[in-house]
N, C-alpha and C. Protein backbone atom coordinates (compact mmCIF):
# COMPACT_ATOMS: atom_id res chain seq x y z
N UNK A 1 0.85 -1.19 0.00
CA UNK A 1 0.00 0.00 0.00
C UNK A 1 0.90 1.24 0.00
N UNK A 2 0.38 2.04 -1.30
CA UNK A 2 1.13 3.41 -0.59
C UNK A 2 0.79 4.62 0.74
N UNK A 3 2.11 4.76 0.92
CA UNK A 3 1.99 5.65 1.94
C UNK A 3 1.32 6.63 1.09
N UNK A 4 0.11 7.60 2.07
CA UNK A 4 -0.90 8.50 1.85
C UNK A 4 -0.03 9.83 1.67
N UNK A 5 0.68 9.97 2.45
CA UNK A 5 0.99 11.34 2.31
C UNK A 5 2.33 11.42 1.07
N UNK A 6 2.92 10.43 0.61
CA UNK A 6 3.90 10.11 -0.55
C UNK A 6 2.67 10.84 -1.54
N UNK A 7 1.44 9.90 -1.84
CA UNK A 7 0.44 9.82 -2.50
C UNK A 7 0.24 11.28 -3.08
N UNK A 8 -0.35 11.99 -1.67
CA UNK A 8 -0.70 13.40 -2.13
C UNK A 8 0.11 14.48 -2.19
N UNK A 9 1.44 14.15 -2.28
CA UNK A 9 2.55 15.53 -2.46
C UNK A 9 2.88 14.75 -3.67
N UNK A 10 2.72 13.64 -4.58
CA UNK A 10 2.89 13.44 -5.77
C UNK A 10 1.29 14.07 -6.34
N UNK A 11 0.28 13.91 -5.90
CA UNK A 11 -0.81 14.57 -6.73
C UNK A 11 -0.55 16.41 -6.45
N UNK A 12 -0.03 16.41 -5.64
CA UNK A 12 0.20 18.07 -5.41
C UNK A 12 1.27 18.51 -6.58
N UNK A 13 1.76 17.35 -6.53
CA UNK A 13 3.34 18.13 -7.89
C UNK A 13 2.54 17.98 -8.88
N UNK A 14 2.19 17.54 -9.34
CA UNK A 14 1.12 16.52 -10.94
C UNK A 14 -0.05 18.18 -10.91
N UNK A 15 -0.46 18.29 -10.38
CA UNK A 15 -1.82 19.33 -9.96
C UNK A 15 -0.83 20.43 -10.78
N UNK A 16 0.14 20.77 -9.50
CA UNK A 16 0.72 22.37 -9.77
C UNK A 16 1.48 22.53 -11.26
N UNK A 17 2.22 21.01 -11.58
CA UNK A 17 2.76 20.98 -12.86
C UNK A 17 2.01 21.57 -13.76
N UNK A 18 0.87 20.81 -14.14
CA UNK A 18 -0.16 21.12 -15.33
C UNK A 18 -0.69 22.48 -15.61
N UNK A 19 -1.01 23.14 -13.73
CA UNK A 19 -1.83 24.30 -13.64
C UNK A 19 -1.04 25.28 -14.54
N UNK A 20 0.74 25.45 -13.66
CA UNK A 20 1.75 26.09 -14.33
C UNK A 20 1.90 25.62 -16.10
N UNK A 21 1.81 24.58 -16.63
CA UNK A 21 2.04 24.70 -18.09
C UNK A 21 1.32 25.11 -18.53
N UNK A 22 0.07 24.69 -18.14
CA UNK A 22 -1.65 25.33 -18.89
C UNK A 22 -1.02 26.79 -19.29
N UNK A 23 -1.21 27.42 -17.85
CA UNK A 23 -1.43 28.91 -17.59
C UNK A 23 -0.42 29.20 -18.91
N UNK A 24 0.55 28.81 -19.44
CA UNK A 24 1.65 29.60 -20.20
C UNK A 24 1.67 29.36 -21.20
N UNK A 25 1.08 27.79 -21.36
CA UNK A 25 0.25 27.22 -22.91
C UNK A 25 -0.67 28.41 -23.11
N UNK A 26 -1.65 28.89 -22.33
CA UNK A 26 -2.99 29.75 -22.44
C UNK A 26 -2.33 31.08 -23.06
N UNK A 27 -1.48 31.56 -22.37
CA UNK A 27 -0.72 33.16 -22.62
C UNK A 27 -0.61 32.89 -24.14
N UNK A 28 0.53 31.59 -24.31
CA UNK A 28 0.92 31.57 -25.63
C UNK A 28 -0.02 31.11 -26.54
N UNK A 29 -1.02 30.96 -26.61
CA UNK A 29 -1.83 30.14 -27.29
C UNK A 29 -1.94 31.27 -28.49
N UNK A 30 -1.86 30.32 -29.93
CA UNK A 30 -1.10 30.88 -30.93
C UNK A 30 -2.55 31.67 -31.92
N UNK A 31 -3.92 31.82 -31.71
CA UNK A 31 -4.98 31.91 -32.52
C UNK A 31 -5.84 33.10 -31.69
N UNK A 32 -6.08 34.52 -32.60
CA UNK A 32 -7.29 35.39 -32.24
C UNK A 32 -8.64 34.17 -32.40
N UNK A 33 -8.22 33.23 -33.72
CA UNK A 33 -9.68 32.95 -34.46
C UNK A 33 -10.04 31.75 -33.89
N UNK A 34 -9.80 31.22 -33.10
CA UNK A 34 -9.91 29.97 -32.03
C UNK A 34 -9.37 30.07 -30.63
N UNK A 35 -10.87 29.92 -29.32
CA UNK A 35 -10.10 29.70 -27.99
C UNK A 35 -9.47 28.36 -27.77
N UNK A 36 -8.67 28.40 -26.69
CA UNK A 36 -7.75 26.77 -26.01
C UNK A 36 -9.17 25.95 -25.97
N UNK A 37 -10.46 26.45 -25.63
CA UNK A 37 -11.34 24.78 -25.29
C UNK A 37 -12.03 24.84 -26.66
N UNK A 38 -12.08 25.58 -27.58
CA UNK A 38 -12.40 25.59 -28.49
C UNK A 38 -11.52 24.37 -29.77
N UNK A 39 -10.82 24.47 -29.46
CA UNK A 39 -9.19 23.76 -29.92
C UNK A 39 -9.49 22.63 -29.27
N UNK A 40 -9.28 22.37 -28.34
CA UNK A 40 -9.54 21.33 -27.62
C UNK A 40 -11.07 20.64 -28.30
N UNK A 41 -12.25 21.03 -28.68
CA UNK A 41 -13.00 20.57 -29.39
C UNK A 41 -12.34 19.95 -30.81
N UNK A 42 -11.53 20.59 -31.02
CA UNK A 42 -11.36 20.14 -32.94
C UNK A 42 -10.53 19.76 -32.71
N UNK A 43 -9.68 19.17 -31.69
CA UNK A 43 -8.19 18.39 -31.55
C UNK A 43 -9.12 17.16 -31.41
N UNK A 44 -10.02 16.97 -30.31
CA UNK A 44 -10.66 15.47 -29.78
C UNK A 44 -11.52 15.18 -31.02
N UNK A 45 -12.09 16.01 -32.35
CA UNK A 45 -12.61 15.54 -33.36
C UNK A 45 -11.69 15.01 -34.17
N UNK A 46 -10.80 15.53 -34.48
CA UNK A 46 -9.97 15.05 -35.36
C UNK A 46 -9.04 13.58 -35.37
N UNK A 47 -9.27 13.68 -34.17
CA UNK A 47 -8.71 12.23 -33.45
C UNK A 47 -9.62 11.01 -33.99
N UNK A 48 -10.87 11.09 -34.18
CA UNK A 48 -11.61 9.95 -34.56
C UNK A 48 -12.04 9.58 -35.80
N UNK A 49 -12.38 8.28 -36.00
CA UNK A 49 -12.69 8.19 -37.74
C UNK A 49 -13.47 9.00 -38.19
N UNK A 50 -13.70 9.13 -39.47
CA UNK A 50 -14.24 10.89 -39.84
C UNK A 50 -14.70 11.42 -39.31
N UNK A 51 -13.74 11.86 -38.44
CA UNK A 51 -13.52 13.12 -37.66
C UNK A 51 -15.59 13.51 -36.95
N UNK A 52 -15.53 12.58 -36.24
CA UNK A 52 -16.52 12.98 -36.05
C UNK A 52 -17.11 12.35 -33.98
N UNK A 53 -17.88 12.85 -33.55
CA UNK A 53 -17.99 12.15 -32.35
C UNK A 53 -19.36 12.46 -31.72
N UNK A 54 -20.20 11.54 -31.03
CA UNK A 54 -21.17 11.83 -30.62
C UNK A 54 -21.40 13.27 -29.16
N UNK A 55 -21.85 13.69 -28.91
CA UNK A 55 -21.47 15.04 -28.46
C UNK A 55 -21.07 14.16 -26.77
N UNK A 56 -21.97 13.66 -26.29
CA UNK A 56 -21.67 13.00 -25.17
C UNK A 56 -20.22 12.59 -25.08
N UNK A 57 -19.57 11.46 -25.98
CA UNK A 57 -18.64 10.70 -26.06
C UNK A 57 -17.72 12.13 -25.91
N UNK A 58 -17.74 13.62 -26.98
CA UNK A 58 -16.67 14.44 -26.82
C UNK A 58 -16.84 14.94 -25.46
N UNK A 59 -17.88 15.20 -24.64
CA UNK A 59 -18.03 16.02 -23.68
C UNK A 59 -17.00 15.06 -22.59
N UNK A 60 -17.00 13.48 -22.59
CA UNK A 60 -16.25 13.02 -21.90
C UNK A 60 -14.79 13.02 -22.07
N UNK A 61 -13.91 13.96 -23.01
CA UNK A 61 -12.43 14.36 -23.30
C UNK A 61 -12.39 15.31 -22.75
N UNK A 62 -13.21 16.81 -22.63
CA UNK A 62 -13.13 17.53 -22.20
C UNK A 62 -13.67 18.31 -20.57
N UNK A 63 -13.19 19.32 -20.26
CA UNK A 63 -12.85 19.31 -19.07
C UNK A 63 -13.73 21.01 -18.91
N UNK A 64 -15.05 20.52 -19.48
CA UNK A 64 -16.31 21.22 -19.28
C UNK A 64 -17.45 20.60 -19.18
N UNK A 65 -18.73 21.22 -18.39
CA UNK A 65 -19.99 21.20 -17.93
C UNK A 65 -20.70 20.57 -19.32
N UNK A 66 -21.55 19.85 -19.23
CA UNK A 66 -22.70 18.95 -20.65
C UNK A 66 -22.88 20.34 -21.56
N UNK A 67 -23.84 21.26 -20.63
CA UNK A 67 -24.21 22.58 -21.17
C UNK A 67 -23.32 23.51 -21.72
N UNK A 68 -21.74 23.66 -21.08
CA UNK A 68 -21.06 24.41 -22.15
C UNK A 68 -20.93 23.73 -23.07
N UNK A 69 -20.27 22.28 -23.04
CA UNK A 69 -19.85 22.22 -24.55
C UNK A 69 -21.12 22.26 -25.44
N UNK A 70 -22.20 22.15 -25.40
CA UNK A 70 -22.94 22.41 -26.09
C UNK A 70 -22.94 23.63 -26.66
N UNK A 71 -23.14 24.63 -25.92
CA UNK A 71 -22.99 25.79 -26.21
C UNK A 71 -21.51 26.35 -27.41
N UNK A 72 -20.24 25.48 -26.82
CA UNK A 72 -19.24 25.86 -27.54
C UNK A 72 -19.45 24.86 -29.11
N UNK A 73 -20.06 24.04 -28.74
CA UNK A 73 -20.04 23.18 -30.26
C UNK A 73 -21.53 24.22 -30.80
N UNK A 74 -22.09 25.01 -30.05
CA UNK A 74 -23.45 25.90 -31.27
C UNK A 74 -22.22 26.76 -31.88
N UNK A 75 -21.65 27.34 -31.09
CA UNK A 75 -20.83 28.22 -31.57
C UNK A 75 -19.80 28.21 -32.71
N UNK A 76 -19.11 26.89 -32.45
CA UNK A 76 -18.21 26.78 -33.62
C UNK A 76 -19.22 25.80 -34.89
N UNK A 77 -20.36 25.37 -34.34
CA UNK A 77 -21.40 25.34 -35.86
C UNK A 77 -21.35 26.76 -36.57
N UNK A 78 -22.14 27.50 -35.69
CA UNK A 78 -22.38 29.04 -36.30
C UNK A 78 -21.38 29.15 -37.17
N UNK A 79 -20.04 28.92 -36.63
CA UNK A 79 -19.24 29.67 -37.79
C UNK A 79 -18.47 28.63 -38.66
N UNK A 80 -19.55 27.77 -38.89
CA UNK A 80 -19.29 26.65 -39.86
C UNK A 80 -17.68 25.84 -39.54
N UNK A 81 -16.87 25.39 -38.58
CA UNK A 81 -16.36 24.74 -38.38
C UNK A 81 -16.37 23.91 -37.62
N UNK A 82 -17.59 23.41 -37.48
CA UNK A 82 -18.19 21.88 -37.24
C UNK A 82 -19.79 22.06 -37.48
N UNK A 83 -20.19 20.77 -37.43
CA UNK A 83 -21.77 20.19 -38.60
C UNK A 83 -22.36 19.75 -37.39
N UNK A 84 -23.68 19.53 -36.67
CA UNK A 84 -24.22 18.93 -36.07
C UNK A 84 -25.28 18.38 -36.86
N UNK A 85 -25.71 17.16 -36.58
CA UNK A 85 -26.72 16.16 -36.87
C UNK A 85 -27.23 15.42 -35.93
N UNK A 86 -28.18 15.08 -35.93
CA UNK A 86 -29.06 13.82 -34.78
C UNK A 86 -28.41 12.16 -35.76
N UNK A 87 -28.17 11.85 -34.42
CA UNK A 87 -27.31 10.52 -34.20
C UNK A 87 -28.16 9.23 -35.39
N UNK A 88 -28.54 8.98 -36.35
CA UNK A 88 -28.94 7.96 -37.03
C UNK A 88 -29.36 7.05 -35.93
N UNK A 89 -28.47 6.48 -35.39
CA UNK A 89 -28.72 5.24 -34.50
C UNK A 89 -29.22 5.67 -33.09
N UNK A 90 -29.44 7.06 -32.61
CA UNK A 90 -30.44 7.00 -31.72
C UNK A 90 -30.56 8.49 -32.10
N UNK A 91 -32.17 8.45 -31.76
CA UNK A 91 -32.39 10.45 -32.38
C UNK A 91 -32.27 10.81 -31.13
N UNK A 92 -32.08 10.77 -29.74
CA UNK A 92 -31.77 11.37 -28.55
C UNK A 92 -30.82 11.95 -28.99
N UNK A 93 -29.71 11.68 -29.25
CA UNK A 93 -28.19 12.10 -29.15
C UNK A 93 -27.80 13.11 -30.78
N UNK A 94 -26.74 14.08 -30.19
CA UNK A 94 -26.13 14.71 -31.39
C UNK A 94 -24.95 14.41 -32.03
N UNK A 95 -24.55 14.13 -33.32
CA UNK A 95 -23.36 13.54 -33.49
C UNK A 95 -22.91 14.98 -34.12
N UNK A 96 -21.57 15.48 -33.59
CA UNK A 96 -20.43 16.80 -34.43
C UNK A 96 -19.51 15.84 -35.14
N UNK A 97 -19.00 16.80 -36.30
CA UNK A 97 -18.12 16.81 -37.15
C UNK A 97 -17.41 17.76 -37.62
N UNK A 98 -16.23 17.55 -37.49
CA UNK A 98 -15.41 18.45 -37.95
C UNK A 98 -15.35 18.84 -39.94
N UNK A 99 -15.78 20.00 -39.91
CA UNK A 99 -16.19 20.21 -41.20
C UNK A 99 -14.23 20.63 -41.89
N UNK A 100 -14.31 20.77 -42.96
CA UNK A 100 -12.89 21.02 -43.36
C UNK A 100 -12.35 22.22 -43.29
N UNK A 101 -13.31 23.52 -43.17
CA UNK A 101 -12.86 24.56 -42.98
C UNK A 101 -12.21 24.20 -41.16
N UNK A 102 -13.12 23.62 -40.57
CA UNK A 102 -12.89 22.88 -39.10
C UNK A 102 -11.59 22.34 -39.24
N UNK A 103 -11.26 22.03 -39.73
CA UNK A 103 -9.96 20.92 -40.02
C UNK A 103 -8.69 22.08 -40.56
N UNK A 104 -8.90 22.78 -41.53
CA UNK A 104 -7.68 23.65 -41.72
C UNK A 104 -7.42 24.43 -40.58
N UNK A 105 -8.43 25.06 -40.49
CA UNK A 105 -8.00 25.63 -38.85
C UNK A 105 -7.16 24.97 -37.70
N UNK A 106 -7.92 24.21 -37.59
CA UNK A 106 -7.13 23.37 -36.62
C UNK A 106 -5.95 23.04 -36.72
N UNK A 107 -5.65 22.28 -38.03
CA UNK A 107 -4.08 22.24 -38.19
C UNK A 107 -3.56 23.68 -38.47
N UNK A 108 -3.47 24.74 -39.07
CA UNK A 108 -3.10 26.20 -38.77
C UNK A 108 -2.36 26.48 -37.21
N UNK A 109 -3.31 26.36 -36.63
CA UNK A 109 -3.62 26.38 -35.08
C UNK A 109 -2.52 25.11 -34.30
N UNK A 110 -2.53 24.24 -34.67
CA UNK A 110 -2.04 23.10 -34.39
C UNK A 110 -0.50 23.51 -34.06
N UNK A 111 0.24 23.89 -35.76
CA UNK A 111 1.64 23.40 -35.83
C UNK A 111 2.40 24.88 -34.57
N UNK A 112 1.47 25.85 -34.69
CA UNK A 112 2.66 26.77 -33.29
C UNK A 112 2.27 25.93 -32.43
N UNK A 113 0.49 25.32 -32.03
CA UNK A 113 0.49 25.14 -30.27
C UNK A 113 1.56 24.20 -30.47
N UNK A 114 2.14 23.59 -31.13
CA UNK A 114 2.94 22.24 -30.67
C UNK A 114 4.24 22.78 -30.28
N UNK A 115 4.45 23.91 -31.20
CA UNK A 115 5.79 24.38 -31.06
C UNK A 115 6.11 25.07 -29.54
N UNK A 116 4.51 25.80 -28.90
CA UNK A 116 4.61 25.78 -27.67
C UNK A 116 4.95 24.65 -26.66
N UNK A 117 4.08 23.87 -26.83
CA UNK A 117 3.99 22.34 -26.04
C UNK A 117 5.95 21.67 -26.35
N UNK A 118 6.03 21.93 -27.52
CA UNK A 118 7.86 21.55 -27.68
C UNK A 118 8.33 22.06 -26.55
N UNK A 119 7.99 23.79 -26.42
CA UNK A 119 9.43 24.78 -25.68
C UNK A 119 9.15 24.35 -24.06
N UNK A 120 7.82 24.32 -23.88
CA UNK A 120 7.42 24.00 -22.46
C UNK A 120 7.55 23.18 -21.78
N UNK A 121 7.51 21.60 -22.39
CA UNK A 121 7.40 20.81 -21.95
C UNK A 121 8.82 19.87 -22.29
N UNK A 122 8.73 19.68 -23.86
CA UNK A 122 10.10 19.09 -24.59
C UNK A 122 11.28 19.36 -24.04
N UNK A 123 11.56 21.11 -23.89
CA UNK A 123 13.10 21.31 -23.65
C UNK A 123 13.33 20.74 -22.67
N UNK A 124 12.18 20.51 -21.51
CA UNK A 124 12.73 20.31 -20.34
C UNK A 124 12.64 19.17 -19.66
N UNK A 125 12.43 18.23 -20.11
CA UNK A 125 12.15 17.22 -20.30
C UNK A 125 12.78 15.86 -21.48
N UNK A 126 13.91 15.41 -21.20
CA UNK A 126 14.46 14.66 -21.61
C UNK A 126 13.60 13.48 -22.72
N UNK A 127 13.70 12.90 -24.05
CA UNK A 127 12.43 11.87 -24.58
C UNK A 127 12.60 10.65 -23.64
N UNK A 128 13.11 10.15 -22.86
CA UNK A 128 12.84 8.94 -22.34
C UNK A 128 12.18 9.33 -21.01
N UNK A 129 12.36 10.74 -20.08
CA UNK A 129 11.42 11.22 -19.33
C UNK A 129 9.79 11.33 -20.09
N UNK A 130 10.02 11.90 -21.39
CA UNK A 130 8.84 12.29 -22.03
C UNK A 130 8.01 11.03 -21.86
N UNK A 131 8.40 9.76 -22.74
CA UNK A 131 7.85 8.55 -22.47
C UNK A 131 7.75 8.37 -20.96
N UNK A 132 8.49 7.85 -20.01
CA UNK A 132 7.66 7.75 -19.30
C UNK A 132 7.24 8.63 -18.52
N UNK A 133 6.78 10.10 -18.71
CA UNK A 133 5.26 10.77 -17.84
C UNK A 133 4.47 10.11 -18.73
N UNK A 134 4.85 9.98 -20.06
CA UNK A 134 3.09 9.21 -20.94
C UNK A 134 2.70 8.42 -20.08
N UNK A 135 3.59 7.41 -19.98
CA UNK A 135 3.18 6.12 -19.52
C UNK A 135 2.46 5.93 -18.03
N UNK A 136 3.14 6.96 -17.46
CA UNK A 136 2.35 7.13 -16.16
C UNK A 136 1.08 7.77 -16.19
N UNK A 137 1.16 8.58 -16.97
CA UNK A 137 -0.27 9.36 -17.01
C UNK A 137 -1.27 8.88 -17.37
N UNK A 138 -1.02 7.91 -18.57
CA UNK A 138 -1.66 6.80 -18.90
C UNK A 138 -2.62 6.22 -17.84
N UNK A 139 -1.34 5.61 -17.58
CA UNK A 139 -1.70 4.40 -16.21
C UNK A 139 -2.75 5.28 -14.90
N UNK A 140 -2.38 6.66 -14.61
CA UNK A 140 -3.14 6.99 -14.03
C UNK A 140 -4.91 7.35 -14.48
N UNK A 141 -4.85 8.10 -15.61
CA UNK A 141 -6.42 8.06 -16.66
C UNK A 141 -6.92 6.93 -16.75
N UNK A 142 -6.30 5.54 -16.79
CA UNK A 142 -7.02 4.52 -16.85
C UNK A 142 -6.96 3.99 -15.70
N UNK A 143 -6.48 4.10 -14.54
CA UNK A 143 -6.47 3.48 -13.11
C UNK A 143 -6.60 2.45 -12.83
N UNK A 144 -5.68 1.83 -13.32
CA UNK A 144 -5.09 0.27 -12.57
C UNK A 144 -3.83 0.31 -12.52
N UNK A 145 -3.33 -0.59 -11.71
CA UNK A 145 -1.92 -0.47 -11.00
C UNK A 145 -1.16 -1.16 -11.73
């Protein structure tokens, strides 16, 4: 068993790590024409086979309320970079898609945030450190030991 208090001054470093990269990812965040959770919508679309995801399934990547992302997926409909439709296989549910104007953007958007995520995280961080925080982080999102 781990010791508890090991436990939570490793979730205290993990916490403050992220808060601190976010915050400087956020400053630098490379787009007037797209916000960070906005991005974060068309990063978790693009990830799936045509680019597409039931709104539920995306709301569970992201790290907002049912009702915003709704709201943020009306929004980036409005301005035509993503499609909403009722789900074929159940009309309860909404399925988004990343439309292609959706898609250039995103990659636009993409190649600085990475170049941020490089300077922030990369420089300082050795690739065999890099691998394993994946691997841990992993292991922690999916929670088994």
């Amino acid at each position: 068993m781990n010791d508890r208090a090991v436990a939570v001054d490793a979730w205290e470093s993990l916490f403050r790590a992220q808060v601190s990269v976010l915050r400087q990812l956020h400053i630098e965040f490379p787009s007037e024409e797209l916000s960070l959770n906005e991005y974060d919508v068309l990063f978790n679309l693009q990830r799936n086979p045509e680019r597409r995801l039931r709104i539920r399934d995306l709301n569970r990547h992201l790290l907002l309320t049912q009702p915003s992302v709704s709201r943020l997926v009306d929004r980036l409909s409005q301005r035509q970079l993503v499609s909403k439709e009722t789900d074929p296989d159940d009309g309860r549910g909404t399925v988004v898609q990343l439309t292609d104007a959706g898609y250039e953007l995103f990659r636009r958007v993409a190649v600085v945030h990475a170049e941020s995520i490089s300077h922030r995280v990369g420089e300082v961080l050795s690739c065999d450190e890099l691998r394993q925080l994946t691997a841990l982080c992993d292991k922690l999102r999916i929670g088994r030991a």
